[in-house]
C-alpha atoms as a PDB file:
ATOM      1  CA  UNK A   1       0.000   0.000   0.000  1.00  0.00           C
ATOM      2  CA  UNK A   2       1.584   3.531  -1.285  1.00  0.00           C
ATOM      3  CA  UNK A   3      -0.216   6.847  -1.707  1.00  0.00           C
ATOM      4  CA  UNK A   4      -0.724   8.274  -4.897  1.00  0.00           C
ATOM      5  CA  UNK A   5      -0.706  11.523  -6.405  1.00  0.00           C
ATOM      6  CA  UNK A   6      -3.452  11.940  -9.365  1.00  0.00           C
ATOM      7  CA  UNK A   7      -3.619  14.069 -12.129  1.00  0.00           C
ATOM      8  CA  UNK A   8      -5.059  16.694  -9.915  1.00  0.00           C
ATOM      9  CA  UNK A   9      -1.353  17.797  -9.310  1.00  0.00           C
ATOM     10  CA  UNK A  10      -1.110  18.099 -13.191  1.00  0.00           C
ATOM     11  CA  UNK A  11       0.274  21.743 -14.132  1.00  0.00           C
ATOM     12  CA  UNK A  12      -0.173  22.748 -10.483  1.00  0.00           C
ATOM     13  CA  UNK A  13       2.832  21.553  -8.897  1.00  0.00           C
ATOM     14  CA  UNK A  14       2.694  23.069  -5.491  1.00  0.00           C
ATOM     15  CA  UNK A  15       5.404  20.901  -3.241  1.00  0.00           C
ATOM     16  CA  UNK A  16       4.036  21.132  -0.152  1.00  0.00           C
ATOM     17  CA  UNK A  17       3.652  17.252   0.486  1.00  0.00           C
ATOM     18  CA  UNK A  18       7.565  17.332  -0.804  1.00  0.00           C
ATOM     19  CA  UNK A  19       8.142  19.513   2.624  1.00  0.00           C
ATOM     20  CA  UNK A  20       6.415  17.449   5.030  1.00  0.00           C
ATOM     21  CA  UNK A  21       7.983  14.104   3.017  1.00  0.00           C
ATOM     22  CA  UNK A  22       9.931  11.825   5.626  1.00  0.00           C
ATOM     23  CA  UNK A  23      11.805   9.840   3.168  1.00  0.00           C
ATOM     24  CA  UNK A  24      11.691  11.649   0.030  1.00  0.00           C
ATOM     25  CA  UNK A  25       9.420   9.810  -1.431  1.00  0.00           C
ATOM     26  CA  UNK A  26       8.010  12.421  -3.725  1.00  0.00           C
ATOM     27  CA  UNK A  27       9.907  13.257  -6.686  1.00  0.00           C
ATOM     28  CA  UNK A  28       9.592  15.059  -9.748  1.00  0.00           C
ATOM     29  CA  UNK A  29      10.997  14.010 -13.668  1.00  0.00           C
ATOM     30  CA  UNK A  30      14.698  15.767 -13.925  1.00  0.00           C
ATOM     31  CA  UNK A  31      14.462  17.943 -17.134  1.00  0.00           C
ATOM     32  CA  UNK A  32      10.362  18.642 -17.285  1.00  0.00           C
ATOM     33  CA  UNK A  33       7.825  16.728 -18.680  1.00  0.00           C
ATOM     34  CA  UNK A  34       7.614  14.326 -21.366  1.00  0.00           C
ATOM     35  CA  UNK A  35       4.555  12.205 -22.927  1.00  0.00           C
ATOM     36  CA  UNK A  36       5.093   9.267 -20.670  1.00  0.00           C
ATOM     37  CA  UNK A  37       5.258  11.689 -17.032  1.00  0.00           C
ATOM     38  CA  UNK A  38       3.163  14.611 -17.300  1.00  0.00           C
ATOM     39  CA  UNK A  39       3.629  17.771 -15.744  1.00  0.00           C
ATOM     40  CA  UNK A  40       3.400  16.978 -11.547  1.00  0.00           C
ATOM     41  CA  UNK A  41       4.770  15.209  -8.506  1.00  0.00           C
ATOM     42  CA  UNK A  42       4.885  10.935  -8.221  1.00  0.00           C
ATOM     43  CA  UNK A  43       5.198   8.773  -5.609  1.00  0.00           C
ATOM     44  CA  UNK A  44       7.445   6.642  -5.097  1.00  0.00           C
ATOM     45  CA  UNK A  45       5.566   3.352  -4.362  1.00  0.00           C
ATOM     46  CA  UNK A  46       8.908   1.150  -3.211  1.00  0.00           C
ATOM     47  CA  UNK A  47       9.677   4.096  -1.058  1.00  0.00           C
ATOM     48  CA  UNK A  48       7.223   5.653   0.211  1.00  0.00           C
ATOM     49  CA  UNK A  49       6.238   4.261   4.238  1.00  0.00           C
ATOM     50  CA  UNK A  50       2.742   4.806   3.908  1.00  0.00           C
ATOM     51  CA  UNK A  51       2.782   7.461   6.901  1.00  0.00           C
ATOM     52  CA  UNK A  52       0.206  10.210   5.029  1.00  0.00           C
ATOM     53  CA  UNK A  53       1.502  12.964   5.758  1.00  0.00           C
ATOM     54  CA  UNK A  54       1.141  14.465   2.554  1.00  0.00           C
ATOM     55  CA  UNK A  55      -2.112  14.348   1.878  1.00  0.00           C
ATOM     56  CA  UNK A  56      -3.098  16.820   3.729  1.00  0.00           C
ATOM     57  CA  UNK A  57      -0.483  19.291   2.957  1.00  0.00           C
ATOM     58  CA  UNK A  58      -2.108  18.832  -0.847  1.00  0.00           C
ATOM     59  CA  UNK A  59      -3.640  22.784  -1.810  1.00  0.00           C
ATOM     60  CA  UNK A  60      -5.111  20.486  -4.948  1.00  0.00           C
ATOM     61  CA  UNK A  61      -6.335  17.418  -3.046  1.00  0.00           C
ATOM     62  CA  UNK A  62      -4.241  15.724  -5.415  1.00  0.00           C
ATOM     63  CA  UNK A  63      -3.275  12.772  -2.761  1.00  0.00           C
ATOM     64  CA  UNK A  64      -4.926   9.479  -2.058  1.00  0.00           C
ATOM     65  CA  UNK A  65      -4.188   6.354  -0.341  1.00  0.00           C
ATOM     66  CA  UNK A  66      -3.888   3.485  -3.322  1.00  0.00           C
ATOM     67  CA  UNK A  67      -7.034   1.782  -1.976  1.00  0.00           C
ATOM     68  CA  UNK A  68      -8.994   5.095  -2.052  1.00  0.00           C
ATOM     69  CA  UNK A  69      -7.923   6.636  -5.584  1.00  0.00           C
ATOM     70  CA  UNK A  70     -11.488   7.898  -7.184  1.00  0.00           C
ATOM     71  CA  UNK A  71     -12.431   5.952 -10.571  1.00  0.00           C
ATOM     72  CA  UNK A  72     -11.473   8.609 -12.825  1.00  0.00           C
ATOM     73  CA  UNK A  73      -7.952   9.015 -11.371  1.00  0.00           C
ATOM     74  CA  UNK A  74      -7.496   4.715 -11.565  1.00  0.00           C
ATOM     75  CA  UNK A  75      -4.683   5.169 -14.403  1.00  0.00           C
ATOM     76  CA  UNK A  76      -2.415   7.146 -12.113  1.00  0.00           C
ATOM     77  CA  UNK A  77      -1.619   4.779  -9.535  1.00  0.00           C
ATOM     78  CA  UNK A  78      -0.198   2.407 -12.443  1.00  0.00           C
ATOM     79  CA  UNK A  79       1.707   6.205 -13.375  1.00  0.00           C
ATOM     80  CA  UNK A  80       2.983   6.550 -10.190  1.00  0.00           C
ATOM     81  CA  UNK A  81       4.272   2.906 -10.080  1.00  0.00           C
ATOM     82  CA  UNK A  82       5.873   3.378 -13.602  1.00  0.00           C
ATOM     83  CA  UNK A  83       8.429   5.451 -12.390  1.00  0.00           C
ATOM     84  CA  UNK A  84      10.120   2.933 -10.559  1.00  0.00           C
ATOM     85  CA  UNK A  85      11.493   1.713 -13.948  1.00  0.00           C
ATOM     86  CA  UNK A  86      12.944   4.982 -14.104  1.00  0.00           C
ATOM     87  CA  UNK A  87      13.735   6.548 -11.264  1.00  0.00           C
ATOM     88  CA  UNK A  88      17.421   8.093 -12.145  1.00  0.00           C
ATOM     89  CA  UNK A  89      15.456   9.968 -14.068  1.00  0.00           C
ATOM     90  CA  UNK A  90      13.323  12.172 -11.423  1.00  0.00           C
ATOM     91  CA  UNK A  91      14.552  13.726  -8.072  1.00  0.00           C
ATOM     92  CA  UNK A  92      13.268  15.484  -5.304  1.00  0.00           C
ATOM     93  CA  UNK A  93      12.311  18.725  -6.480  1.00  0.00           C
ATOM     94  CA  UNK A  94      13.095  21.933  -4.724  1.00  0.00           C
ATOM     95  CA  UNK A  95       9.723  23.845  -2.765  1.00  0.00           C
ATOM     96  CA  UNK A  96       9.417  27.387  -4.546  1.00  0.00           C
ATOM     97  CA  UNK A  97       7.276  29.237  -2.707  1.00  0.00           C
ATOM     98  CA  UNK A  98       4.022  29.222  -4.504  1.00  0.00           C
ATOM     99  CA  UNK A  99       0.341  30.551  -3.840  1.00  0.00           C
ATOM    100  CA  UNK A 100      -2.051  28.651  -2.462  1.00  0.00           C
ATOM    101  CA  UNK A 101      -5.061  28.183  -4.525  1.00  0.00           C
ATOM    102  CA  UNK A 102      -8.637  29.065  -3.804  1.00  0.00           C
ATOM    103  CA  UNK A 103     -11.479  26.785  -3.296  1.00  0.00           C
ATOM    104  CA  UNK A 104     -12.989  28.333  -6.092  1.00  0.00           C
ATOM    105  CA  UNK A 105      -9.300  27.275  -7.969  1.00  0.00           C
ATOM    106  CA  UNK A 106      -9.362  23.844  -6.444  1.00  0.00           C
ATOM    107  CA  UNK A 107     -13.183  23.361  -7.409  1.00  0.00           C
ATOM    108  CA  UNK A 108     -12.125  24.182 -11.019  1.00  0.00           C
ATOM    109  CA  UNK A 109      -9.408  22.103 -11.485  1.00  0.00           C
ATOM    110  CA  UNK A 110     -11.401  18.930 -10.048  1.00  0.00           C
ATOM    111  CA  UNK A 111     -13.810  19.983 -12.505  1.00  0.00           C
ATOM    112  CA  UNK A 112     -11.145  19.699 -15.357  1.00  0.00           C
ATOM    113  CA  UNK A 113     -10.705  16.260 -14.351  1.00  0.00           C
ATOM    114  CA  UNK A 114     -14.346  14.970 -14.138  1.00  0.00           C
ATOM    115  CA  UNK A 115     -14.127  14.497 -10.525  1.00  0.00           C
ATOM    116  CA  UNK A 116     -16.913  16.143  -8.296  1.00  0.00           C
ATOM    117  CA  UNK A 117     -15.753  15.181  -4.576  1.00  0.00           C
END
């Protein structure tokens, strides 16, 4: 069991869950995004201890427990896994200092996504 960051992240990149991180478990692809990793944060399911202390640093409510990951988001958890084929290829990202989104913002983005939580 690993938590999972969805497609809610996508474009919004905030890094907060990469503060609170314990193990550095939350990485981002080295050199920007590509077809196969999108724009946003992954999970690193072989590292990652399961404590949850991410999710609720998420501004996007981007982060779910595997078990829990809505219908519409099912094809990230197999994205987050995929990295682990990878991984020289992302790091630990460095936390900007970014601006917390609205409800309004959040509610939009969700929106994007088809998911109505």
């Amino acid at each position: 069991m690993a938590w999972v960051i969805t497609k809610l992240c996508r474009d919004k990149v905030d890094m907060a869950c990469v503060e609170v991180c314990p193990v550095d478990c939350i990485v981002q692809l080295k050199g920007g995004p590509t077809d196969a990793f999108p724009n946003q944060l992954y999970i690193d399911p072989e590292e990652c201890i399961n404590c949850g202390v991410c999710e609720p640093e998420c501004p996007w409510e981007a982060i779910f427990e595997d078990e829990q990951v809505p219908d519409v988001f099912e094809e990230d958890t197999a994205l987050n896994a995929k990295i682990t084929e990878t991984r020289d290829d992302f790091e630990v990202p460095e936390r900007g200092e970014p601006e917390s989104p609205s409800p309004e913002d959040v509610a939009a983005n969700k929106a994007t996504w088809g998911y109505d939580a």
